[in-house]
Protein backbone atom coordinates (compact mmCIF):
# COMPACT_ATOMS: atom_id res chain seq x y z
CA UNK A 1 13.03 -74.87 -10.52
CA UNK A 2 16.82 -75.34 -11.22
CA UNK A 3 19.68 -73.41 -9.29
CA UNK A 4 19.84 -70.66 -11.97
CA UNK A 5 16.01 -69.81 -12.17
CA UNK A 6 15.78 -69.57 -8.63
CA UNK A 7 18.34 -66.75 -8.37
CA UNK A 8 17.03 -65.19 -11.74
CA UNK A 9 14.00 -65.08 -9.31
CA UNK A 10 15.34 -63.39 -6.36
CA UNK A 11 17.16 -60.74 -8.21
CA UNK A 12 14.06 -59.79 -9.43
CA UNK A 13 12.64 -59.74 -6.57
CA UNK A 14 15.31 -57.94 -4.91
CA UNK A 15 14.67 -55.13 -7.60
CA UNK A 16 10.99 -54.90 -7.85
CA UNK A 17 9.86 -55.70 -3.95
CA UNK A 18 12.94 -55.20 -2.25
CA UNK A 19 12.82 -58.95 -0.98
CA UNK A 20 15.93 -61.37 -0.24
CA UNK A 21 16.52 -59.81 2.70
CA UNK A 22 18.05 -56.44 1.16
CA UNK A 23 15.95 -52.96 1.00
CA UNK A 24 15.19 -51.91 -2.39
CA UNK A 25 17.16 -48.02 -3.58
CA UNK A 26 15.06 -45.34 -3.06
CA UNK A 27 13.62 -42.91 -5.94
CA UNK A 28 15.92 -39.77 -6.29
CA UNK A 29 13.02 -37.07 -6.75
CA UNK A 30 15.85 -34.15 -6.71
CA UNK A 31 13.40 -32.71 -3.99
CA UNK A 32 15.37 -32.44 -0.39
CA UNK A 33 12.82 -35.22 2.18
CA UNK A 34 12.17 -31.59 4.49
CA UNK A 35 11.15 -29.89 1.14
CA UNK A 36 8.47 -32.05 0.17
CA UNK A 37 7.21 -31.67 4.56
CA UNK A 38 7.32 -27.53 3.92
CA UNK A 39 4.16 -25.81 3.94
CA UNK A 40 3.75 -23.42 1.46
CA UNK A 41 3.82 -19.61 2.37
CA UNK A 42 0.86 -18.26 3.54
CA UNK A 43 -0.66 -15.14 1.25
CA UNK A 44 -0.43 -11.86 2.83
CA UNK A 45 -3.96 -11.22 4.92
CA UNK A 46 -5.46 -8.17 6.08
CA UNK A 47 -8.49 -6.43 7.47
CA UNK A 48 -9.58 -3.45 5.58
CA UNK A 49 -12.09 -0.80 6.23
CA UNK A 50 -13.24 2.34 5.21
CA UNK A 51 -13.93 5.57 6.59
CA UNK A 52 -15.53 9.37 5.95
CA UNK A 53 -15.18 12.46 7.01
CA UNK A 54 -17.24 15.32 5.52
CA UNK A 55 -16.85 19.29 6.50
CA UNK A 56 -19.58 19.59 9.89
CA UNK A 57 -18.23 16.34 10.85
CA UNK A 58 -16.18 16.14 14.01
CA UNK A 59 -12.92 14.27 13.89
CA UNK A 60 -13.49 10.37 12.73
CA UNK A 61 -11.99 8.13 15.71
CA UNK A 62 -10.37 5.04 13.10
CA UNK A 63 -8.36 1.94 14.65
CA UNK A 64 -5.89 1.98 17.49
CA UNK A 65 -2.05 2.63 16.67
CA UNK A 66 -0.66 -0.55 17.32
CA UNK A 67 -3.63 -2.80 15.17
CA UNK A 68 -2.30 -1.46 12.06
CA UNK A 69 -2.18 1.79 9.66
CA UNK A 70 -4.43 4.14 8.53
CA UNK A 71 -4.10 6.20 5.25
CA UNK A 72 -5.75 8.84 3.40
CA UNK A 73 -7.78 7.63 0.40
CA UNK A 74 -10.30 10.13 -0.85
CA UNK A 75 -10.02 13.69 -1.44
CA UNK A 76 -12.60 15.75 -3.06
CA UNK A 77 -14.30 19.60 -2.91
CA UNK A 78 -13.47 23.14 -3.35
CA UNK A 79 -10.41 23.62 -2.56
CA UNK A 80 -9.62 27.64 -2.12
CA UNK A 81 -7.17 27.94 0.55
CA UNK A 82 -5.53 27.25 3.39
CA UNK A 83 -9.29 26.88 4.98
CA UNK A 84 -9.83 23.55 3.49
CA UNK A 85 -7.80 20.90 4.88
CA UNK A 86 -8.08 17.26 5.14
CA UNK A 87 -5.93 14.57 6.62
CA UNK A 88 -5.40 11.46 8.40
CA UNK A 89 -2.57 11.24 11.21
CA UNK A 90 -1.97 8.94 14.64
CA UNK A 91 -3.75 10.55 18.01
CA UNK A 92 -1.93 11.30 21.37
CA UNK A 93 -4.99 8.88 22.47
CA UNK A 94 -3.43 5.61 20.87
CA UNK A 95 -5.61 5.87 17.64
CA UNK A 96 -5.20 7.03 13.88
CA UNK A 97 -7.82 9.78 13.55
CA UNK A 98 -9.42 11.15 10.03
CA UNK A 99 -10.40 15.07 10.45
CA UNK A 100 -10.54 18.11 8.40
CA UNK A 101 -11.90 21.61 7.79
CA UNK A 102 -13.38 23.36 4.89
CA UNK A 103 -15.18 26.89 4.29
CA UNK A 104 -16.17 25.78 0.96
CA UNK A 105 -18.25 22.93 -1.20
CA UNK A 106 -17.97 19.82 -0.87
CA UNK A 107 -14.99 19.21 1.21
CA UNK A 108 -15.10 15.38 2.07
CA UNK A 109 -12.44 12.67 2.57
CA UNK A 110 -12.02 9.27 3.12
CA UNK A 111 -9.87 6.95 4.98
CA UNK A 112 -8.57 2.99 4.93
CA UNK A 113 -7.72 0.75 8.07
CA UNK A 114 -5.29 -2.18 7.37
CA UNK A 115 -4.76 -4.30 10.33
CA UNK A 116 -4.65 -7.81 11.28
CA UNK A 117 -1.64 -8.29 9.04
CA UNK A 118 0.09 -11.46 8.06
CA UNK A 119 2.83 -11.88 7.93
CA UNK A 120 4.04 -9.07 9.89
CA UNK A 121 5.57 -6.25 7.85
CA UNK A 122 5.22 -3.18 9.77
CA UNK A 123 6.85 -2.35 12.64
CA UNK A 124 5.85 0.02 15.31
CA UNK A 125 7.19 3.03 14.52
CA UNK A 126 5.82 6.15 12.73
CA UNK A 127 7.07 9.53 11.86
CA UNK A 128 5.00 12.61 10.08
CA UNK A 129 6.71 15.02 7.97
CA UNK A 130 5.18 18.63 6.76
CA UNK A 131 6.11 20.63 3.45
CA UNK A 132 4.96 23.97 2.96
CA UNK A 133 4.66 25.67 -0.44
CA UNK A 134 8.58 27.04 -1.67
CA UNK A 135 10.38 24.87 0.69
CA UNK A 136 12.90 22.29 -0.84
CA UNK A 137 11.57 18.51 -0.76
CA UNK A 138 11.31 16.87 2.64
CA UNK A 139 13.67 13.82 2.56
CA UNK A 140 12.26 10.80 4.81
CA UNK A 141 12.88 7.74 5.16
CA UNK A 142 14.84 5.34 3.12
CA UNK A 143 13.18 2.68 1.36
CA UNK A 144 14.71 -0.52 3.53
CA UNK A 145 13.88 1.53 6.37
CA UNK A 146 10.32 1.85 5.60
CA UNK A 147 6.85 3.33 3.16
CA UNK A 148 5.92 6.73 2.74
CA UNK A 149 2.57 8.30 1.83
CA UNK A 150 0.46 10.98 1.38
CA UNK A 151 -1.64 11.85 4.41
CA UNK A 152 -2.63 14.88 4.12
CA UNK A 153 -3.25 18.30 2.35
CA UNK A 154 -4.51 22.31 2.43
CA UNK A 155 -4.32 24.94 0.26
CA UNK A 156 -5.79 26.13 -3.16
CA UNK A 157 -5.77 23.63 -6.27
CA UNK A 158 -6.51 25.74 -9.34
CA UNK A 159 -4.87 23.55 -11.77
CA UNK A 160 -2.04 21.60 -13.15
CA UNK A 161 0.34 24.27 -11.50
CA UNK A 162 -0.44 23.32 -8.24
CA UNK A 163 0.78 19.75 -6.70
CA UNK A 164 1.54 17.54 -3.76
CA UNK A 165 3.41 14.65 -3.99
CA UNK A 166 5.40 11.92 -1.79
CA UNK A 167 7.73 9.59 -4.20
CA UNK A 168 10.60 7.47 -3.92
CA UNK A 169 13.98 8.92 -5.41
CA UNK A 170 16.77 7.33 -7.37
CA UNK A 171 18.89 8.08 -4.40
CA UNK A 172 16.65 5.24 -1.93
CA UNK A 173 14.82 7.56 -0.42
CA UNK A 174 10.97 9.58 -0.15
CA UNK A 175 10.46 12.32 -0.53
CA UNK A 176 7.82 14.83 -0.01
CA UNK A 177 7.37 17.82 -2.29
CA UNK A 178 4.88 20.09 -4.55
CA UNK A 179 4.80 22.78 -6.18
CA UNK A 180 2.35 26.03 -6.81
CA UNK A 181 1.36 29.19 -8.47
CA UNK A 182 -0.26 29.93 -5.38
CA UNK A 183 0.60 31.13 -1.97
CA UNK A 184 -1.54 28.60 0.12
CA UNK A 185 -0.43 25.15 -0.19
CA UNK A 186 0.51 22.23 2.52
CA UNK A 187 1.35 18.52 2.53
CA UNK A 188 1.71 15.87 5.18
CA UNK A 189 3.43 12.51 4.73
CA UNK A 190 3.80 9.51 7.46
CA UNK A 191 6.51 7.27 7.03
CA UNK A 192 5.56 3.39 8.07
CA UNK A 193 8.82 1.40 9.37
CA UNK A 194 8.91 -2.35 8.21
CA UNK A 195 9.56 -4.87 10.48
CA UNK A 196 13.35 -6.79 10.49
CA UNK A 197 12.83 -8.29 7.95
CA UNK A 198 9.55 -6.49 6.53
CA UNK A 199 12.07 -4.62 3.32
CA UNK A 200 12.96 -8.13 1.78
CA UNK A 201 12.20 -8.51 -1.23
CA UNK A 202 9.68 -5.28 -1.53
CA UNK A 203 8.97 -3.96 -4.66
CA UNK A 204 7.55 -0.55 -5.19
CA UNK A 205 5.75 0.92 -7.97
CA UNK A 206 3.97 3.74 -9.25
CA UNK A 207 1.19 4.38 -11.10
CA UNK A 208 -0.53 7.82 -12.15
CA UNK A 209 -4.24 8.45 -13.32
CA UNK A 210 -5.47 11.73 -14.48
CA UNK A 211 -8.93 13.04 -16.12
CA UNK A 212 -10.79 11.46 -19.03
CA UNK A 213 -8.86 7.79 -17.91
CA UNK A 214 -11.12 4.61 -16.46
CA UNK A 215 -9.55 3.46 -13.26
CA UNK A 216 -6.20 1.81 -13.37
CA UNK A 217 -5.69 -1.41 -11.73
CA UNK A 218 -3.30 -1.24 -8.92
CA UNK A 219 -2.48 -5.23 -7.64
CA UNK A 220 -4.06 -7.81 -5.52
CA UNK A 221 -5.20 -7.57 -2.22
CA UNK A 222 -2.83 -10.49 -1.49
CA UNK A 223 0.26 -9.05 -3.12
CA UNK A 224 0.28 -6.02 -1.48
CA UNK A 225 -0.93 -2.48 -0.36
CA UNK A 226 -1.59 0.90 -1.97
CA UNK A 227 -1.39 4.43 -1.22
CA UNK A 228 -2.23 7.99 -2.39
CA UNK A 229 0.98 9.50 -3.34
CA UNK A 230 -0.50 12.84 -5.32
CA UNK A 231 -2.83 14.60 -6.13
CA UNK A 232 -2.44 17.96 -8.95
CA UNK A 233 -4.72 19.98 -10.45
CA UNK A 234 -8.37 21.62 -9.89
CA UNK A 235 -9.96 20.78 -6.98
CA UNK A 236 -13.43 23.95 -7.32
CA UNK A 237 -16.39 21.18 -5.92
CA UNK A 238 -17.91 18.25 -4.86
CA UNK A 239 -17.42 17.18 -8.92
CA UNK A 240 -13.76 16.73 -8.05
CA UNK A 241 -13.26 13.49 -6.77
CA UNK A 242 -9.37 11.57 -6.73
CA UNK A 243 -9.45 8.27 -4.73
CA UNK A 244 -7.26 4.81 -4.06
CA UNK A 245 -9.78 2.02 -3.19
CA UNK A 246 -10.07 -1.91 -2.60
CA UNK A 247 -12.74 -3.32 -4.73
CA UNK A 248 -15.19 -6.11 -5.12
CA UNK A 249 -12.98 -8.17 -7.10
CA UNK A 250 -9.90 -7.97 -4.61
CA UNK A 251 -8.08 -5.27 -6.61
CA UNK A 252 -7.02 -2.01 -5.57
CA UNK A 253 -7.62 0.21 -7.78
CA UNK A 254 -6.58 4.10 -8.64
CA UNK A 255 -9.40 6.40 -9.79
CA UNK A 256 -11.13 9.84 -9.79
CA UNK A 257 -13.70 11.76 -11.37
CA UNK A 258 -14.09 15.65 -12.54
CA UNK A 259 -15.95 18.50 -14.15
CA UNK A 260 -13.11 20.67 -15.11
CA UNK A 261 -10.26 19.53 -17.89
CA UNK A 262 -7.11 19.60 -15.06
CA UNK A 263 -7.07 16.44 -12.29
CA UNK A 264 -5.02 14.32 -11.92
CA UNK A 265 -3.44 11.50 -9.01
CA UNK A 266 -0.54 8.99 -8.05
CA UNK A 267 -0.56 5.61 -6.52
CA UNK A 268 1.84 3.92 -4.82
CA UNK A 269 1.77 -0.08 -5.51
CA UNK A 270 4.09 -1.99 -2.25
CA UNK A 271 3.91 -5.64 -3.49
CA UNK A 272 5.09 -7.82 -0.28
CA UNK A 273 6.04 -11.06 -1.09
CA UNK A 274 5.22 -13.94 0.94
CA UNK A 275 7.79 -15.16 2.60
C-alpha cells in the first residue's frame, strides 16, 4: 500500500472506529446525558377501602387521621327531617369515624379510606365547616390551599327544591351552600390541605349525574381522586340511592339509582399529576 492509501485508510478509520489514536465525536441525541439516567415518575398509588353504616349501627371506627382521608360516598333512605343524618368526620380519638341517625327507612351510608398515598399530596391539616338552611354560602378554603367535599348531611329532601352542595367558585375558592323549601336542612364539608407542593399542577373538575342517566365515568384511579360534592332532590326510601365509587376496572365512577322522577348528584374529579 502506497503513502496515499494508507492515510485514505486511517481517516476512515478515524471516522468509523475512532482509531489513529483520536476518539471518534459523539452522537448528539438532543437528550441532556442525566435525562436519558431519569426515572420516570411514579403513578399516583393508593389504598382504598370501603365502609357502611346503616341506622341501628353504632358509629363505624374507619382509618387513623394521619394514614390518610376518609370521605362520604353513599347516601340513601327516607329522608324526613332533621332526624336522619349521616356523615363522616375525624374523631378526638385520632380516627375518621362514619356515623349517623335515622327515624325512618332505609337510612344507610357509606364511606371510602384513601391512604398509603404516593406521592404525598395531602398534608396534615383538616378543617370542617357547617351550613344551615338560609344562611349565605360558607367560604373555605382556597383551591392552592387545599380540596373540599361533602361530608355530611340532615334534613328533609322532597325534591329538586331542596340541595346541598360544596363547589369551587370563579373567585378560587369552595364553597359550601344549598338551598330548600323546607325548614330542616344541614350540610358539612371538610377541607383537605395539600402538601407544599401538593396544588401544582391540580386540576379540578366537575361532573353531575341525575335520574334516568347510566353512571358517568369519573377518571383513573392513577390520575386522581373523587368526591361527593351534592346531592338534590327526593330522598322518601331505601329506593333512593346517590353514590361515588372505585370500580373493577380502576375507574371511579358517579352513580345513583331511584323510584321517584327528582335525584340527582355532583362529583368532584382532583386529577394529580405525577410529578
Amino acid at each position: 500500500m502506497n503513502g496515499k492509501a494508507l492515510h485514505l485508510a486511517c481517516g476512515i478509520t478515524v471516522l468509523l472506529l475512532a482509531g489513529c489514536g483520536k476518539t471518534a465525536p459523539s452522537i448528539n441525541t438532543g437528550i441532556p446525558a442525566e435525562e436519558t439516567l431519569r426515572a420516570k415518575p411514579a403513578a399516583l398509588s393508593y389504598a382504598v377501602k370501603e365502609y357502611s353504616w346503616k341506622v341501628g349501627d353504632p358509629s363505624v371506627s374507619l382509618i387513623r387521621t394521619d394514614t390518610g382521608v376518609c370521605f362520604l360516598s353513599l347516601v340513601s333512605g327516607n329522608f324526613e327531617g332533621f332526624g336522619e343524618k349521616v356523615g363522616v368526620h375525624p374523631g378526638k380519638d385520632g380516627f375518621w369515624h362514619l356515623e349517623g341517625k335515622g327515624q325512618q327507612e332505609g337510612i344507610a351510608a357509606k364511606a371510602v379510606s384513601i391512604s398509603s398515598i404516593t406521592p404525598a399530596v395531602f398534608g396534615s391539616g383538616v378543617k370542617q365547616y357547617e351550613w344551615t338552611n338560609g344562611q349565605a354560602p360558607v367560604r373555605m378554603l382556597n383551591k392552592n390551599e387545599g380540596v373540599c367535599f361533602l361530608s355530611g348531611l340532615s334534613g328533609r329532601f322532597a325534591g329538586y327544591g331542596e340541595e346541598v352542595r360544596v363547589r369551587l367558585a370563579d373567585d378560587g375558592y369552595w364553597y359550601l351552600g344549598g338551598q330548600s323549601g323546607q325548614a330542616d336542612l344541614k350540610a358539612k364539608a371538610i377541607g383537605i390541605e395539600w402538601t407544599a407542593s401538593g396544588a401544582a399542577g391540580v386540576e379540578i373538575k366537575e361532573h353531575s349525574w341525575s335520574v334516568g342517566k347510566p353512571a358517568v365515568k369519573l377518571l383513573r384511579k392513577e390520575e386522581g381522586f373523587c368526591f361527593l360534592a351534592s346531592v338534590s332532590g327526593v330522598l322518601a326510601g331505601s329506593g333512593e340511592q346517590l353514590r361515588v365509587y372505585l370500580a373493577d376496572d380502576g375507574y371511579w365512577y358517579l352513580a345513583g339509582q331511584s323510584g321517584q322522577d327528582a335525584l340527582s348528584a355532583r362529583a368532584i374529579a382532583v386529577r394529580v399529576p405525577t410529578r
